[in-house]
C-alpha atoms as a PDB file:
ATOM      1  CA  UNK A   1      -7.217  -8.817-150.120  1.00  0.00           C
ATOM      2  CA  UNK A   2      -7.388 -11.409-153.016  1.00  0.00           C
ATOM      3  CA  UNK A   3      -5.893  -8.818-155.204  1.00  0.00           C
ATOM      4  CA  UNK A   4      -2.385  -8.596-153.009  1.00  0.00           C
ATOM      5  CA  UNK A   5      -1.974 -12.417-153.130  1.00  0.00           C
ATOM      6  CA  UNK A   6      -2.725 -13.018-149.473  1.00  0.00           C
ATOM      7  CA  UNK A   7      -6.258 -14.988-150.178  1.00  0.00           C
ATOM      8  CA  UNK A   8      -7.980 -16.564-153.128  1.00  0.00           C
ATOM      9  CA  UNK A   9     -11.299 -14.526-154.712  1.00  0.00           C
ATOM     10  CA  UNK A  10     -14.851 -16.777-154.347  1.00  0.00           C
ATOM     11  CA  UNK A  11     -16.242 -18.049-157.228  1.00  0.00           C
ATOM     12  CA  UNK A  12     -18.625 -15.507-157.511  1.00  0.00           C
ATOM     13  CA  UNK A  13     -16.020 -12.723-157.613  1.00  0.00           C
ATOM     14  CA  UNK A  14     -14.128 -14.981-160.731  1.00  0.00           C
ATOM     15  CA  UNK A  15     -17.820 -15.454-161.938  1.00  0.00           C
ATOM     16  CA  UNK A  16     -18.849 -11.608-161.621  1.00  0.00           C
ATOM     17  CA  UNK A  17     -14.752 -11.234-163.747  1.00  0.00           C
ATOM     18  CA  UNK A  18     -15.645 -13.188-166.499  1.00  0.00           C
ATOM     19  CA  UNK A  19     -19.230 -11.767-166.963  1.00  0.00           C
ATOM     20  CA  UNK A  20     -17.135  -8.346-166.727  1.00  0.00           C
ATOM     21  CA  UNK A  21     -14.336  -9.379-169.123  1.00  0.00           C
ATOM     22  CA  UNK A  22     -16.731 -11.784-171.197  1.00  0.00           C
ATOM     23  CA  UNK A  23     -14.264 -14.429-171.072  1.00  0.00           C
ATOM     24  CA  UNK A  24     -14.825 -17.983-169.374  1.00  0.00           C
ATOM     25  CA  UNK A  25     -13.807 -19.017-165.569  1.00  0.00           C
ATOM     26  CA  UNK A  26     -11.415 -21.243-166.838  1.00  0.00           C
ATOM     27  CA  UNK A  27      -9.551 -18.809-169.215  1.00  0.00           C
ATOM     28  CA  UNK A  28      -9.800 -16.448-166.524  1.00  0.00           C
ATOM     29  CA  UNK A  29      -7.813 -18.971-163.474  1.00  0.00           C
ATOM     30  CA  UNK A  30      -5.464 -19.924-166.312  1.00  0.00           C
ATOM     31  CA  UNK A  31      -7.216 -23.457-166.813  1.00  0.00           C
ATOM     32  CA  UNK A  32      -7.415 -22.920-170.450  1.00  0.00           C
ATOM     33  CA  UNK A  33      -6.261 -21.415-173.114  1.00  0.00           C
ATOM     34  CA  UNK A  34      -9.413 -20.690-175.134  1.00  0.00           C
ATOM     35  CA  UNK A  35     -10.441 -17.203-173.757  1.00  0.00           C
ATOM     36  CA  UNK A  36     -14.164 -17.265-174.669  1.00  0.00           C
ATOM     37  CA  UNK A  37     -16.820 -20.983-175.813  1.00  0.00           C
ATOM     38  CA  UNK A  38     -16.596 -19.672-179.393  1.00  0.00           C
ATOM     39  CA  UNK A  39     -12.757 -19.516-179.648  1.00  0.00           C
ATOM     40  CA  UNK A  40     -13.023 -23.282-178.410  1.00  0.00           C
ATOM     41  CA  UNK A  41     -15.653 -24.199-180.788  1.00  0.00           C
ATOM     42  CA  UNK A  42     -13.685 -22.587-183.448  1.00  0.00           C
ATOM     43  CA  UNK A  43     -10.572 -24.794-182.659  1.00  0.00           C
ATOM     44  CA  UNK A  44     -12.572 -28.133-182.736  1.00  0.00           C
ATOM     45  CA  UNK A  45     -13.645 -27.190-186.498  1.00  0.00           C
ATOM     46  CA  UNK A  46     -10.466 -26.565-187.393  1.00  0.00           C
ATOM     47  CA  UNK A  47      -9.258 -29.695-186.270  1.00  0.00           C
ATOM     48  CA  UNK A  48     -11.872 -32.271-187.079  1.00  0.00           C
ATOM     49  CA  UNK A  49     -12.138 -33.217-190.484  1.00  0.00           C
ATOM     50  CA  UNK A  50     -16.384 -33.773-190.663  1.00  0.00           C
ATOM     51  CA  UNK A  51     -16.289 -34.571-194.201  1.00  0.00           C
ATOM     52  CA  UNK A  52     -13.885 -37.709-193.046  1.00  0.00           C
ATOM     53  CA  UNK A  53     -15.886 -38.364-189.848  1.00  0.00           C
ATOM     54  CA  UNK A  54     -19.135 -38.294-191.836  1.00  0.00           C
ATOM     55  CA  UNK A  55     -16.945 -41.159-194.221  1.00  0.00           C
ATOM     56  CA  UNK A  56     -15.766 -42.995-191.078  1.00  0.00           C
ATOM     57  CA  UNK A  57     -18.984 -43.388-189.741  1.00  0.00           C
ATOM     58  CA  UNK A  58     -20.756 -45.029-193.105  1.00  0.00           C
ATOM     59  CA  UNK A  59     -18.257 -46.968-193.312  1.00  0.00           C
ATOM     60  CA  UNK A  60     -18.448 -48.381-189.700  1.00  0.00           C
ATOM     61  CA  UNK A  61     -22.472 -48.502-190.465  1.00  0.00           C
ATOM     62  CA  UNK A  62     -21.560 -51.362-193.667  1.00  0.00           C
ATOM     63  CA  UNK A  63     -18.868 -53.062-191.940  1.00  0.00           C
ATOM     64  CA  UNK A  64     -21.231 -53.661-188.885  1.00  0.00           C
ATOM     65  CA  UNK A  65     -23.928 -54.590-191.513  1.00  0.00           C
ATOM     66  CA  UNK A  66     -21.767 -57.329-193.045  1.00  0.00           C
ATOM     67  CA  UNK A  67     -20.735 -58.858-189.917  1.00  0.00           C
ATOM     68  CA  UNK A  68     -24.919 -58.941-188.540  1.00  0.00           C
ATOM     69  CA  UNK A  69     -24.979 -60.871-192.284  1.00  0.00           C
ATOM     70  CA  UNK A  70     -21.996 -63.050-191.468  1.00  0.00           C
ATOM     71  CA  UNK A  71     -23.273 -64.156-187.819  1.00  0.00           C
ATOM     72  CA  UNK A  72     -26.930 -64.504-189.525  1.00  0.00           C
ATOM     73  CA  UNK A  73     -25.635 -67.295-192.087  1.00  0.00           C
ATOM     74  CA  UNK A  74     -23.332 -68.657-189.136  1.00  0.00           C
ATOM     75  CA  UNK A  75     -25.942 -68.821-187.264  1.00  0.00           C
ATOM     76  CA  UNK A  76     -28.332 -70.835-190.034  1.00  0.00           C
ATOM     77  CA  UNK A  77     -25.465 -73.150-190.451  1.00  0.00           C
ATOM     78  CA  UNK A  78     -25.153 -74.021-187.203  1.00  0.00           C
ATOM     79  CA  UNK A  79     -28.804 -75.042-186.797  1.00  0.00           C
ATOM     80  CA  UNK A  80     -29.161 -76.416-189.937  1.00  0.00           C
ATOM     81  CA  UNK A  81     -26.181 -78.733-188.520  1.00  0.00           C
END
């Protein structure tokens, strides 16, 4: 009866769809737009810039390694005090 509107299918029914139509669960209750886990992973490379991540990220890694230098001699300073 699911197909005339008058009840919602179980989640195996959407489950046993998508294995059918080899799309995801979500795509298939309209909770996403990507139809299939490749089309999504496909979108997130085209978005995300790695080469710039990768840059963000060392960059992070020395900033974080000057200020452990800075505290250090702040640190000797104040005990030296």
């Amino acid at each position: 009866m699911w197909e005339s509107g008058k009840r919602e299918p179980s989640f195996d029914v959407i489950r046993k769809l998508s294995n059918f139509f080899q799309c995801s669960t979500n795509w298939l209750t309209g909770n996403s737009d990507f139809k299939t886990k490749e089309e999504w992973l496909q979108c997130l490379d085209d978005t995300i810039d790695l080469e710039q991540l990768q840059k963000d990220v060392a960059e992070a890694d020395r900033l974080n390694k000057r200020v452990e230098r800075d505290i250090a001699k702040r640190l000797e300073t104040a005990l030296a005090a």
